[in-house]
N, C-alpha and C. Protein backbone atom coordinates (compact mmCIF):
# COMPACT_ATOMS: atom_id res chain seq x y z
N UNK A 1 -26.59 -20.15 20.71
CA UNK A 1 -25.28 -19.57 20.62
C UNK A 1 -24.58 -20.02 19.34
N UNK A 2 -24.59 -21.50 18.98
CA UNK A 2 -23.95 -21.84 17.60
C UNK A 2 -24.92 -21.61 16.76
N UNK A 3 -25.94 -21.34 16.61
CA UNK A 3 -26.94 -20.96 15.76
C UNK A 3 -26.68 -19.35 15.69
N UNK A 4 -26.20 -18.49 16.48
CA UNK A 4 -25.78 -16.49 15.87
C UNK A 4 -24.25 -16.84 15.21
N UNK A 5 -23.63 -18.11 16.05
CA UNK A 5 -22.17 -18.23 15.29
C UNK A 5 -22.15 -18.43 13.93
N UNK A 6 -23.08 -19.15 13.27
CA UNK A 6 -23.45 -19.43 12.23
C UNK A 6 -23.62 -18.72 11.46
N UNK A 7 -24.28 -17.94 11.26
CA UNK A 7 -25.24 -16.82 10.97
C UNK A 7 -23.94 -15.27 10.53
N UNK A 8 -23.52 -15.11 11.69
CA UNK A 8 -22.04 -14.24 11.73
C UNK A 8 -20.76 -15.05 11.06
N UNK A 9 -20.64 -16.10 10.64
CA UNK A 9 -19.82 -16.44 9.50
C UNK A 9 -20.32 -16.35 8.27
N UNK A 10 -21.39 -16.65 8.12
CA UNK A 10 -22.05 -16.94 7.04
C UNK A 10 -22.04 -15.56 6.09
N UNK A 11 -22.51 -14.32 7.45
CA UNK A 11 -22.61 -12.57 7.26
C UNK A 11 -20.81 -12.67 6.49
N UNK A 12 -20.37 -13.25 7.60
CA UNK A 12 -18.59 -12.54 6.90
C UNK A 12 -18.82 -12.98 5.58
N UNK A 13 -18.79 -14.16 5.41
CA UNK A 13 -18.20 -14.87 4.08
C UNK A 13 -19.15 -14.25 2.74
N UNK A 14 -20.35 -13.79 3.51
CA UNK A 14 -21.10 -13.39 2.07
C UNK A 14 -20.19 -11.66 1.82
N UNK A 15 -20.26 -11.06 2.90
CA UNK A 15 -19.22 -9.47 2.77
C UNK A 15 -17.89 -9.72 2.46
N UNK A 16 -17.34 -10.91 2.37
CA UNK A 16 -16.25 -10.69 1.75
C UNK A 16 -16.15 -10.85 0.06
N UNK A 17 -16.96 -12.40 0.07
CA UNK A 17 -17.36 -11.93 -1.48
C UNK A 17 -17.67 -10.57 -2.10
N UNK A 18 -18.58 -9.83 -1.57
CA UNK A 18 -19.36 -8.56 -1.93
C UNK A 18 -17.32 -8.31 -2.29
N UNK A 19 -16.64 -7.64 -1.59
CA UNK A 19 -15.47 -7.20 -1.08
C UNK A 19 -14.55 -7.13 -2.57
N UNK A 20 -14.77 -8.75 -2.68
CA UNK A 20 -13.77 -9.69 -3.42
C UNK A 20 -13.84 -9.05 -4.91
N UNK A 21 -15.56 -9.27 -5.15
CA UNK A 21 -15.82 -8.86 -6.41
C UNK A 21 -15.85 -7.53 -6.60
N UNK A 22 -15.88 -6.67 -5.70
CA UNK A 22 -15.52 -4.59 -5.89
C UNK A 22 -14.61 -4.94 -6.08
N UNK A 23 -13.45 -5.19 -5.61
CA UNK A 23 -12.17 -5.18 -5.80
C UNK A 23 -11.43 -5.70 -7.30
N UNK A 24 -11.92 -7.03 -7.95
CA UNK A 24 -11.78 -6.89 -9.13
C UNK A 24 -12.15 -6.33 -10.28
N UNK A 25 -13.48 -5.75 -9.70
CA UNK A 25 -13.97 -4.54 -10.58
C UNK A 25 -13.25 -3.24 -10.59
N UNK A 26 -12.87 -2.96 -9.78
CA UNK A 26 -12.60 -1.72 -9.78
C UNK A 26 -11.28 -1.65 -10.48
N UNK A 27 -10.44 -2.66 -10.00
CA UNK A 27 -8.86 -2.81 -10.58
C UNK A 27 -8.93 -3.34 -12.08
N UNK A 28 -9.93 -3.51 -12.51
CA UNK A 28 -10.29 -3.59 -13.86
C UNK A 28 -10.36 -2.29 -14.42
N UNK A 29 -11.03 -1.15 -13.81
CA UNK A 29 -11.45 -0.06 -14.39
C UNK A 29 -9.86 0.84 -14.26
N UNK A 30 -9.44 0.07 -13.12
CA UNK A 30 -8.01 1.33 -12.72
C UNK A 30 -6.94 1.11 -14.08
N UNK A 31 -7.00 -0.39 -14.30
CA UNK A 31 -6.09 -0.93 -15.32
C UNK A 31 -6.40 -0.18 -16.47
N UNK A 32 -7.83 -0.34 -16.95
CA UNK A 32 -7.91 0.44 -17.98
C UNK A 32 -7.78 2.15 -18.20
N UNK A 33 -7.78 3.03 -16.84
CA UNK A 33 -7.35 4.12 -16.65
C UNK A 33 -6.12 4.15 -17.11
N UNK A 34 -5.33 3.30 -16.70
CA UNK A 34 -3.72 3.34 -16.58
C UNK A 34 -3.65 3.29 -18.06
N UNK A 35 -4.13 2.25 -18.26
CA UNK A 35 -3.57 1.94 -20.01
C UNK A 35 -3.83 3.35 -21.16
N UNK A 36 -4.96 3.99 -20.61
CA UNK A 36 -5.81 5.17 -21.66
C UNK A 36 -4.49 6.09 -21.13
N UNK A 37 -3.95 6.53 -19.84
CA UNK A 37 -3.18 7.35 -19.26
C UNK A 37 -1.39 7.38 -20.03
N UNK A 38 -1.72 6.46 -20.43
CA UNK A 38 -0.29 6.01 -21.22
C UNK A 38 0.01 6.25 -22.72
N UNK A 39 -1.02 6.83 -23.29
CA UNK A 39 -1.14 7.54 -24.66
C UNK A 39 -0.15 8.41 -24.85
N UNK A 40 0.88 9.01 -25.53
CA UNK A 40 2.07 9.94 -25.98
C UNK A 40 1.85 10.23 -27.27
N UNK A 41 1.94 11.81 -27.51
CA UNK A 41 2.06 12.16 -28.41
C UNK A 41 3.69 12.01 -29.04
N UNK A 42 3.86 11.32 -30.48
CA UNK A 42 4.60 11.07 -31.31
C UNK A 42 4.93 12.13 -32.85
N UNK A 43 4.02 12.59 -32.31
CA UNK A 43 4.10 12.77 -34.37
C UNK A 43 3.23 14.47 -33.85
N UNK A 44 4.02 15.30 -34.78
CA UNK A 44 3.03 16.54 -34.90
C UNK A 44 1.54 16.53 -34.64
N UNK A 45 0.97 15.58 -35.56
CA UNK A 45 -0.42 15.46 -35.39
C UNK A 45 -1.00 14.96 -34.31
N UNK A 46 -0.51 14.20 -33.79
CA UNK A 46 -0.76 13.78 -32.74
C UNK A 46 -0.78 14.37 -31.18
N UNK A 47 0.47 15.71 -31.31
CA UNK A 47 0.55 16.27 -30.32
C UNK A 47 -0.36 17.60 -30.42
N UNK A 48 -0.65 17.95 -31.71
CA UNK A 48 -1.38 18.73 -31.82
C UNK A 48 -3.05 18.50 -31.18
N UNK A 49 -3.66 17.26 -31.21
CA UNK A 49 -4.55 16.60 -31.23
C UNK A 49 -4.58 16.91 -29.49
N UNK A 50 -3.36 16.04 -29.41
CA UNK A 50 -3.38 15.87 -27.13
C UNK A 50 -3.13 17.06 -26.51
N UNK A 51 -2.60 18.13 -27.30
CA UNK A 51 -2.36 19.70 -26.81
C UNK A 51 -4.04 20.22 -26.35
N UNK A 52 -5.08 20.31 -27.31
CA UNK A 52 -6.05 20.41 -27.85
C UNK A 52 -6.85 20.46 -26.64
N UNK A 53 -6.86 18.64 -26.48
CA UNK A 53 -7.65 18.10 -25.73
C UNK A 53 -7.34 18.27 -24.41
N UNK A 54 -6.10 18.66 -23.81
CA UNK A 54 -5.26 18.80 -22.96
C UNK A 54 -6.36 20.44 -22.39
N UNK A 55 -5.90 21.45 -23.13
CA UNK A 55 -5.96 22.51 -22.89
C UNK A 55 -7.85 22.51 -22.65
N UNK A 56 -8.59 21.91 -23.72
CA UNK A 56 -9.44 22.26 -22.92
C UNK A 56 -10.00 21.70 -21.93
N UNK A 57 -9.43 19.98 -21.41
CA UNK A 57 -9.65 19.90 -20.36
C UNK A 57 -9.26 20.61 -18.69
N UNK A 58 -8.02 21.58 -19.07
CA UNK A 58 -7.12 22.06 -17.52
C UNK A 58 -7.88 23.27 -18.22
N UNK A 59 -7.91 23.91 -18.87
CA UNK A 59 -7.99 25.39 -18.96
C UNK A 59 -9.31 25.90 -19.95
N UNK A 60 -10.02 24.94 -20.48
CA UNK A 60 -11.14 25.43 -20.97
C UNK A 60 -11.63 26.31 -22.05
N UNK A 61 -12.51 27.26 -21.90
CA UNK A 61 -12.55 28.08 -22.65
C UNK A 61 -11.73 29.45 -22.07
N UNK A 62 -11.09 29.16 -21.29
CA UNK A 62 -10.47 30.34 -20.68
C UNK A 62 -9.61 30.71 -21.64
N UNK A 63 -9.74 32.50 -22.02
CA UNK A 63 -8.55 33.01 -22.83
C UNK A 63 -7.63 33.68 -22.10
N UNK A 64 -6.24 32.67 -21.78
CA UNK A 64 -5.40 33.39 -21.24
C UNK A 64 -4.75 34.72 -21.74
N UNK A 65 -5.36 35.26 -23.13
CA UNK A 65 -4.58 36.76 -23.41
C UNK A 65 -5.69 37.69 -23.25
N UNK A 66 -6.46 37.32 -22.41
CA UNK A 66 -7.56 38.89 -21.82
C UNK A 66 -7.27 39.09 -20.26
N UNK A 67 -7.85 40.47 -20.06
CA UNK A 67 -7.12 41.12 -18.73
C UNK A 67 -8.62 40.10 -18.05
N UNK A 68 -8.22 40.30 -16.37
CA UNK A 68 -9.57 39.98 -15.94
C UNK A 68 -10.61 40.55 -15.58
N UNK A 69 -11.81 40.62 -15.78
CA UNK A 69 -12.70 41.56 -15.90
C UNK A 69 -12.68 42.72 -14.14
N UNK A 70 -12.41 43.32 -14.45
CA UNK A 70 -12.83 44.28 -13.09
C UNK A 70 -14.60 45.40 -13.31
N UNK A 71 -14.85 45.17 -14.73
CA UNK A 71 -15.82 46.57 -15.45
C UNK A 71 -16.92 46.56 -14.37
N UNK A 72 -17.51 45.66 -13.41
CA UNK A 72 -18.76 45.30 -12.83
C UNK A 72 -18.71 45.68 -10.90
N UNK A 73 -17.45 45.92 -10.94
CA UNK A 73 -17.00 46.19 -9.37
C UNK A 73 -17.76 47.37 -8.98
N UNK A 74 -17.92 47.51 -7.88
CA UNK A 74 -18.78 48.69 -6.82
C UNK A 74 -18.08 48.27 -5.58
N UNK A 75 -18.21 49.49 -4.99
CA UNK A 75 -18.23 49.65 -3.26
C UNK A 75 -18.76 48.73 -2.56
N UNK A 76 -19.89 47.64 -2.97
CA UNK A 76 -20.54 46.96 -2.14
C UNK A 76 -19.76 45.50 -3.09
N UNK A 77 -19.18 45.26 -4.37
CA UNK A 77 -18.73 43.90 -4.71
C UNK A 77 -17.04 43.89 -4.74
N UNK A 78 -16.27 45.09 -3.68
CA UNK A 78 -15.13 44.29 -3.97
C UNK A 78 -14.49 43.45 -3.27
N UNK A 79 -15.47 43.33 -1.78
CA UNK A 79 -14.99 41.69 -1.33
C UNK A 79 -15.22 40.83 -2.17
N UNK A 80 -16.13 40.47 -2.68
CA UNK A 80 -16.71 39.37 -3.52
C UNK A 80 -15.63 39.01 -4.89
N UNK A 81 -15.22 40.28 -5.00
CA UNK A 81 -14.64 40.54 -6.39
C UNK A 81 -13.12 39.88 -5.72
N UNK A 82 -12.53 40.30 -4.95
CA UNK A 82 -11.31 40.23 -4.39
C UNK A 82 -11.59 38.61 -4.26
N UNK A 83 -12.53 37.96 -3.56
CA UNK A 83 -12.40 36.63 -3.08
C UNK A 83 -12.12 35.40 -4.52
N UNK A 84 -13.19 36.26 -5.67
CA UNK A 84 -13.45 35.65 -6.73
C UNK A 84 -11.77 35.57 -7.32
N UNK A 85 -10.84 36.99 -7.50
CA UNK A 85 -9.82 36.75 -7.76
C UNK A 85 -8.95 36.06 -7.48
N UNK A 86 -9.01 35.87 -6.37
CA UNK A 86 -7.92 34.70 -5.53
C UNK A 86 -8.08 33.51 -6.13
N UNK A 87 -9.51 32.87 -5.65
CA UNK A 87 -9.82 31.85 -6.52
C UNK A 87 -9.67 31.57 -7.45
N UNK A 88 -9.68 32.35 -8.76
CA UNK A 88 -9.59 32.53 -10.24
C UNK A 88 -7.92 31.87 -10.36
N UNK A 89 -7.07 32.31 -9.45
CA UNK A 89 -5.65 32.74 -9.80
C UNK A 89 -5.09 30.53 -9.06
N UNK A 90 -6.05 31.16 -7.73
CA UNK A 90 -5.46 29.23 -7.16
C UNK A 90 -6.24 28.37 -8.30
N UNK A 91 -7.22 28.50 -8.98
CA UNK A 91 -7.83 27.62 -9.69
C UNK A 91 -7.21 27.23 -10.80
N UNK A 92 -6.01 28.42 -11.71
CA UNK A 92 -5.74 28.41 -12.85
C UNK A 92 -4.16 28.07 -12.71
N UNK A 93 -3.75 28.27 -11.15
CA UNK A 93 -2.44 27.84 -10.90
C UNK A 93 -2.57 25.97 -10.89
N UNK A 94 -3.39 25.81 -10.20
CA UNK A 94 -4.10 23.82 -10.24
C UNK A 94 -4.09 23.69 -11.33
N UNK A 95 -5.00 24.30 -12.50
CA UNK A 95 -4.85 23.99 -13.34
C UNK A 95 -3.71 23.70 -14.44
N UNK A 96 -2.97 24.58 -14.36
CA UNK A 96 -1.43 24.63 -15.08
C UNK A 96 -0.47 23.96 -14.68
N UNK A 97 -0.54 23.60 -13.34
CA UNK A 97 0.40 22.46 -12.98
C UNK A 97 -0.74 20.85 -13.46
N UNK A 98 -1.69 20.84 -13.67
CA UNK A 98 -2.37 19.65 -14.17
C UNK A 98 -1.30 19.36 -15.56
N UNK A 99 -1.68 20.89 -16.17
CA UNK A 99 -1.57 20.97 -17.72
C UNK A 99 -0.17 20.61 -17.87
N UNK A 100 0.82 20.77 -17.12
CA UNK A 100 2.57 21.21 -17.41
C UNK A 100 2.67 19.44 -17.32
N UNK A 101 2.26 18.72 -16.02
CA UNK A 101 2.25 17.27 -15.48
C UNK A 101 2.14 15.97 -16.99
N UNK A 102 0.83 16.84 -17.70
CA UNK A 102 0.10 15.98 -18.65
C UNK A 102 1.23 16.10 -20.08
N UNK A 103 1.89 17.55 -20.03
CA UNK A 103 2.66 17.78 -21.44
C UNK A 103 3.47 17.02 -20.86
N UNK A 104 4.21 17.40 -19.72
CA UNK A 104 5.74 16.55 -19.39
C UNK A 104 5.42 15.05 -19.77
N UNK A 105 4.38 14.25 -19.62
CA UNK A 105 4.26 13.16 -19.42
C UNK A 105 3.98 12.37 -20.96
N UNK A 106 3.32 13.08 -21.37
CA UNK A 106 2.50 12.47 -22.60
C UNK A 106 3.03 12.33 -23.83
N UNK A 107 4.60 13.50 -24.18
CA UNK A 107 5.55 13.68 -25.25
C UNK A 107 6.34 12.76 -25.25
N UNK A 108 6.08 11.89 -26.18
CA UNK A 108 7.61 11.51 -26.66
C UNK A 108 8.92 12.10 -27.12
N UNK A 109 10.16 11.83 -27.18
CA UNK A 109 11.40 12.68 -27.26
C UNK A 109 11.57 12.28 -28.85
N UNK A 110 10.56 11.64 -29.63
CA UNK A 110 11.41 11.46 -30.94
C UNK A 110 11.03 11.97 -31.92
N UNK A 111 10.19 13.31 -31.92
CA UNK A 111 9.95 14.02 -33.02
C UNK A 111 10.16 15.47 -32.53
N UNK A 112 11.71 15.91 -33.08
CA UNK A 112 12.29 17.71 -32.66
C UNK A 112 11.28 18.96 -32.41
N UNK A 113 10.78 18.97 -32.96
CA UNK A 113 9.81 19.63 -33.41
C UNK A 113 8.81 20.00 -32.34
N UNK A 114 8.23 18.67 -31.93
CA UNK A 114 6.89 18.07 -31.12
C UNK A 114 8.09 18.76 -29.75
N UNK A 115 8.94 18.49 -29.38
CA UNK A 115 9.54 18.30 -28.57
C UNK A 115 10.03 19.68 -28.00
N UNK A 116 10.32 20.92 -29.14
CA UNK A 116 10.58 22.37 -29.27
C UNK A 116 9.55 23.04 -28.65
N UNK A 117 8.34 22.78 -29.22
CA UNK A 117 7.05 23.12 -28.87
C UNK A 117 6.69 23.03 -27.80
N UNK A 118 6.63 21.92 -27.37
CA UNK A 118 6.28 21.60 -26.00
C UNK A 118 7.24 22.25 -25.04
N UNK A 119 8.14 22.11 -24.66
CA UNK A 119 9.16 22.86 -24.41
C UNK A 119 9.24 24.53 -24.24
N UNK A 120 8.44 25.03 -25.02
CA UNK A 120 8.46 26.62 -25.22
C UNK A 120 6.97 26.56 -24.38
N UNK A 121 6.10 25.53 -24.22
CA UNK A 121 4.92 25.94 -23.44
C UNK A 121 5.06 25.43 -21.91
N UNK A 122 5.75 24.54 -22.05
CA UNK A 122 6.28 23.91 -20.56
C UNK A 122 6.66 25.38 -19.63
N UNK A 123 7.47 25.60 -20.51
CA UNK A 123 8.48 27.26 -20.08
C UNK A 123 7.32 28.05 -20.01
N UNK A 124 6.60 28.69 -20.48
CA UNK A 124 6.13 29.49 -20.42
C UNK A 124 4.61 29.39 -19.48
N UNK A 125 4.60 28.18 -19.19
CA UNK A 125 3.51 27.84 -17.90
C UNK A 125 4.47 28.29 -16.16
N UNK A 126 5.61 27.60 -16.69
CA UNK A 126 6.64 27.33 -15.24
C UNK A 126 6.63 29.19 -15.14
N UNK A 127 6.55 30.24 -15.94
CA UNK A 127 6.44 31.47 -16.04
C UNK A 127 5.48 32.30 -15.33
N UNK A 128 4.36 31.57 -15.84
CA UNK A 128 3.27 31.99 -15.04
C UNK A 128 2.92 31.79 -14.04
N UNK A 129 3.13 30.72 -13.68
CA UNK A 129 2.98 29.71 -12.21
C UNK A 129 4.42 30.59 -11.53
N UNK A 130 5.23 30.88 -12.06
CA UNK A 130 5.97 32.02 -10.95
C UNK A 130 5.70 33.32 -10.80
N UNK A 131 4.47 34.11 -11.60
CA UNK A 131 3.51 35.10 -11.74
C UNK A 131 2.46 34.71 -10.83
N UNK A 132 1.98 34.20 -10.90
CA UNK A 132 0.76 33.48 -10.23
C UNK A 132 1.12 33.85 -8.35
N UNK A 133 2.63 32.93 -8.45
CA UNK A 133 2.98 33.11 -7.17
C UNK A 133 2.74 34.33 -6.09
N UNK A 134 3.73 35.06 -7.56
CA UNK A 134 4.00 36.68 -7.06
C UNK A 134 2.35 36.96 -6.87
N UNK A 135 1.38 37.31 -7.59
CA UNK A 135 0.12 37.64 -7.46
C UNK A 135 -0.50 37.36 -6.24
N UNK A 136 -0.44 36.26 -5.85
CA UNK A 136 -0.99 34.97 -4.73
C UNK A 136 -0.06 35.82 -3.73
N UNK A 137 0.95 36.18 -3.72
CA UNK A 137 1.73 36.22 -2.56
C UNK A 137 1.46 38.47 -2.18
N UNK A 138 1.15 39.04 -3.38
CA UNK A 138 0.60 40.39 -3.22
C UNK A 138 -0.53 40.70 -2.93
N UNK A 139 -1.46 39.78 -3.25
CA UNK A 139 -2.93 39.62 -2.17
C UNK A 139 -3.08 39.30 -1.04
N UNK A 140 -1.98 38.87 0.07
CA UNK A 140 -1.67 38.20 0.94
C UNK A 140 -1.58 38.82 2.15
N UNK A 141 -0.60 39.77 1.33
CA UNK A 141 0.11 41.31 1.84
C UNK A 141 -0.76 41.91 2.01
N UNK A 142 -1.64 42.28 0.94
CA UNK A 142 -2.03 43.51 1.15
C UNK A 142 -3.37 43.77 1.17
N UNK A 143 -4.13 42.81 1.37
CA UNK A 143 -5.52 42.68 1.43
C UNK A 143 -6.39 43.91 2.61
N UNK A 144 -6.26 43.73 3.15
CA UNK A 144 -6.72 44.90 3.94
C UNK A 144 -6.72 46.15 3.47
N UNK A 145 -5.34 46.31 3.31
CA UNK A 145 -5.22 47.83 2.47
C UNK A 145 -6.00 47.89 1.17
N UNK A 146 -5.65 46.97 0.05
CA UNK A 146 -6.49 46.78 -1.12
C UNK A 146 -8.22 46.91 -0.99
N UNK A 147 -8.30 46.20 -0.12
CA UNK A 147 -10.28 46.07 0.24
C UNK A 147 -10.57 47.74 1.08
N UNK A 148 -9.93 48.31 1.55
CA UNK A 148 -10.11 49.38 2.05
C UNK A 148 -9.76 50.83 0.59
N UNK A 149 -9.50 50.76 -0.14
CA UNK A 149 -9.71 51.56 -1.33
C UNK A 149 -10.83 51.90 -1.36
N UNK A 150 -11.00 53.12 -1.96
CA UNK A 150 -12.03 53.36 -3.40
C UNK A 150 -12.30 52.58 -4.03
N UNK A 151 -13.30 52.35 -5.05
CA UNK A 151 -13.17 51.67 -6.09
C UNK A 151 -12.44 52.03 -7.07
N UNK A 152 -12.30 52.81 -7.67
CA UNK A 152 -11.50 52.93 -8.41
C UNK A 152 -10.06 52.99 -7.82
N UNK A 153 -9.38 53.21 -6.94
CA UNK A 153 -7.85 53.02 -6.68
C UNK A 153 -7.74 51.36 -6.34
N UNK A 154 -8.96 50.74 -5.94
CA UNK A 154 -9.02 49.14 -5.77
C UNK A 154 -8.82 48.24 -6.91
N UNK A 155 -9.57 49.01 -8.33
CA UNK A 155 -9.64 48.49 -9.65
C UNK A 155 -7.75 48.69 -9.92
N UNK A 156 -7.23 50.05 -9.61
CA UNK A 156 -6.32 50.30 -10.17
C UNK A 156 -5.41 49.32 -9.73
N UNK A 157 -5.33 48.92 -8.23
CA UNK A 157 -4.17 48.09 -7.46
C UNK A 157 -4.23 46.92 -7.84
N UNK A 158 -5.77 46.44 -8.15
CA UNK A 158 -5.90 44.88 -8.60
C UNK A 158 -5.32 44.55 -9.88
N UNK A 159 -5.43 45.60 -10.70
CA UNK A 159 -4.99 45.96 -12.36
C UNK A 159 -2.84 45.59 -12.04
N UNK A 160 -2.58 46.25 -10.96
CA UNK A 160 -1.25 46.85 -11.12
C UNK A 160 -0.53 45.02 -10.84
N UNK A 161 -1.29 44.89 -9.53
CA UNK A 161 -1.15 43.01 -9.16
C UNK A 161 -1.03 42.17 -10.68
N UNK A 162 -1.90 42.33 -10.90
CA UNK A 162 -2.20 41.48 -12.28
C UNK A 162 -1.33 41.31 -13.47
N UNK A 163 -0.58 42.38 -13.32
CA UNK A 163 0.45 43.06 -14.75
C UNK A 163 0.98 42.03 -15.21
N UNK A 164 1.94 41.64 -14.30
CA UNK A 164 3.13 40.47 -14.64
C UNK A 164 2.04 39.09 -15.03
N UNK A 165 1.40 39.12 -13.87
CA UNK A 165 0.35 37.64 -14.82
C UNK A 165 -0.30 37.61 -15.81
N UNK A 166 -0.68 38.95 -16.25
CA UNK A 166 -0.92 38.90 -17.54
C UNK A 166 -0.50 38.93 -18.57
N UNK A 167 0.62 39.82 -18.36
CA UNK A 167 2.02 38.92 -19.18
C UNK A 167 2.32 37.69 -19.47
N UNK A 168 2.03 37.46 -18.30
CA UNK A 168 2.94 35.62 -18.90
C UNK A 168 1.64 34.86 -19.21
N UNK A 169 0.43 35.34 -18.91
CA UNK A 169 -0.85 34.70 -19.32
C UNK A 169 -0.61 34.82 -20.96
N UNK A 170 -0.33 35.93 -21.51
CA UNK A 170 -0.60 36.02 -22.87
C UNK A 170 0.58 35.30 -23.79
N UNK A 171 1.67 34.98 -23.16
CA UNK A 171 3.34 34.20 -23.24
C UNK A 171 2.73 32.73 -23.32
N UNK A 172 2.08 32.61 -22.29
CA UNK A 172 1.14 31.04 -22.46
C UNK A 172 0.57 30.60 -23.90
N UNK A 173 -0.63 31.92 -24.07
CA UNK A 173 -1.42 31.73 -25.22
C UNK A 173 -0.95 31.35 -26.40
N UNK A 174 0.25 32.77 -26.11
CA UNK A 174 0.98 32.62 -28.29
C UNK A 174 1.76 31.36 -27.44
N UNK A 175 2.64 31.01 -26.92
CA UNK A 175 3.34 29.61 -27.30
C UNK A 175 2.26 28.55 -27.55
N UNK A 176 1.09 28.20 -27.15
CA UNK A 176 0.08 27.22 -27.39
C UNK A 176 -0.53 27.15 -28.42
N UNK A 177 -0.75 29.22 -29.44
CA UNK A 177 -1.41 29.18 -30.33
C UNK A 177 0.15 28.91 -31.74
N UNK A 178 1.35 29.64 -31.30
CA UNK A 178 2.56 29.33 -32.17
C UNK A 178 2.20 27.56 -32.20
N UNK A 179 2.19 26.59 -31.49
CA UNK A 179 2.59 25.18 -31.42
C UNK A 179 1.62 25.03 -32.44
N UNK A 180 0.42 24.98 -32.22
CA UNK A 180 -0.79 24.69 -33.20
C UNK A 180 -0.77 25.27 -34.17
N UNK A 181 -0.50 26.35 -35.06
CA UNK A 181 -0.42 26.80 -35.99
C UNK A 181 1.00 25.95 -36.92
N UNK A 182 2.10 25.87 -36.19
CA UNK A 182 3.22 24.70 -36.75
C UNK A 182 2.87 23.85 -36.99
N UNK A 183 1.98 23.27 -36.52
CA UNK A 183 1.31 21.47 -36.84
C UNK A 183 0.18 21.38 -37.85
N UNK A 184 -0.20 22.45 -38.52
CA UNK A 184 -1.49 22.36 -39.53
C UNK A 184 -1.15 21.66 -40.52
């Protein structure tokens, strides 16, 4: 009996070490997250640089001033097509609130300029993300009816949904491509 008691302290004390040492590892790695997370753009160049890197980490190679492809739809892909859209729209809404989080955070207030810029893309995300909504909230509605189309009156309704987001999709672009072109 004092010989398993043994044995079962011995188990703890070695799992807590194990424990002890994850734990300062990891809060090592978090610290250094934090510290890399704390970078601000200051200076034109600089925000030009974190815009950059910004955009293609939330948004990629995605060109927000093209429509979204409908050319490939049939009678047999516009569930698929419809599901893909939704997704497309929650994926790029995540994404833009990543992107809006990282500008709000990362600007410093002491270069006008840096500060204008950002500002005109802040706006013009908070734009889309209230496009987005509307979109998100007209697929919602009307899905049944939409998936029950033609294809072509399905292409047309998905087209008509889309309008306003593609609007402010392309409001996105030029304020991101205006900011970068100011900073050369």
């Amino acid at each position: 009996m004092a010989r398993n008691f043994k044995k079962t302290i011995w188990l703890l004390v070695g799992v807590m070490i194990f424990g002890i040492i994850g734990m300062v590892g990891c809060t090592k790695k978090t610290n250094e997250m934090t510290e890399n997370s704390g970078l601000s753009a200051t200076t034109p160049a600089e925000y030009k640089t974190m815009l950059e890197e910004k955009i293609k980490t939330y948004i990629g190679d995605v060109n927000l001033g093209t429509e979204y492809d409908f050319s490939k739809v049939t009678e047999d892909t516009k569930q698929a097509t419809y599901e893909e859209y939704e997704k497309y729209y929650k994926n790029l809404d995540t994404e833009l609130t990543n992107l809006k989080n990282e500008l709000n955070s990362k600007v410093s207030p002491s270069d006008g300029k840096v500060n204008d810029a950002n500002r005109k893309i802040v706006e013009s995300i908070d734009n889309l993300k209230m496009s987005i909504s509307t979109v998100k909230s007209d697929l919602d509605a009307n899905r049944n009816k939409i998936l029950a189309m033609p294809k072509d009156e399905f292409i047309g309704a998905m087209k008509d949904i889309e309008k306003s987001a593609y609007d402010a999709r392309v409001k996105v672009q030029e304020s991101i491509d205006s900011a970068k072109n100011s900073f050369k």
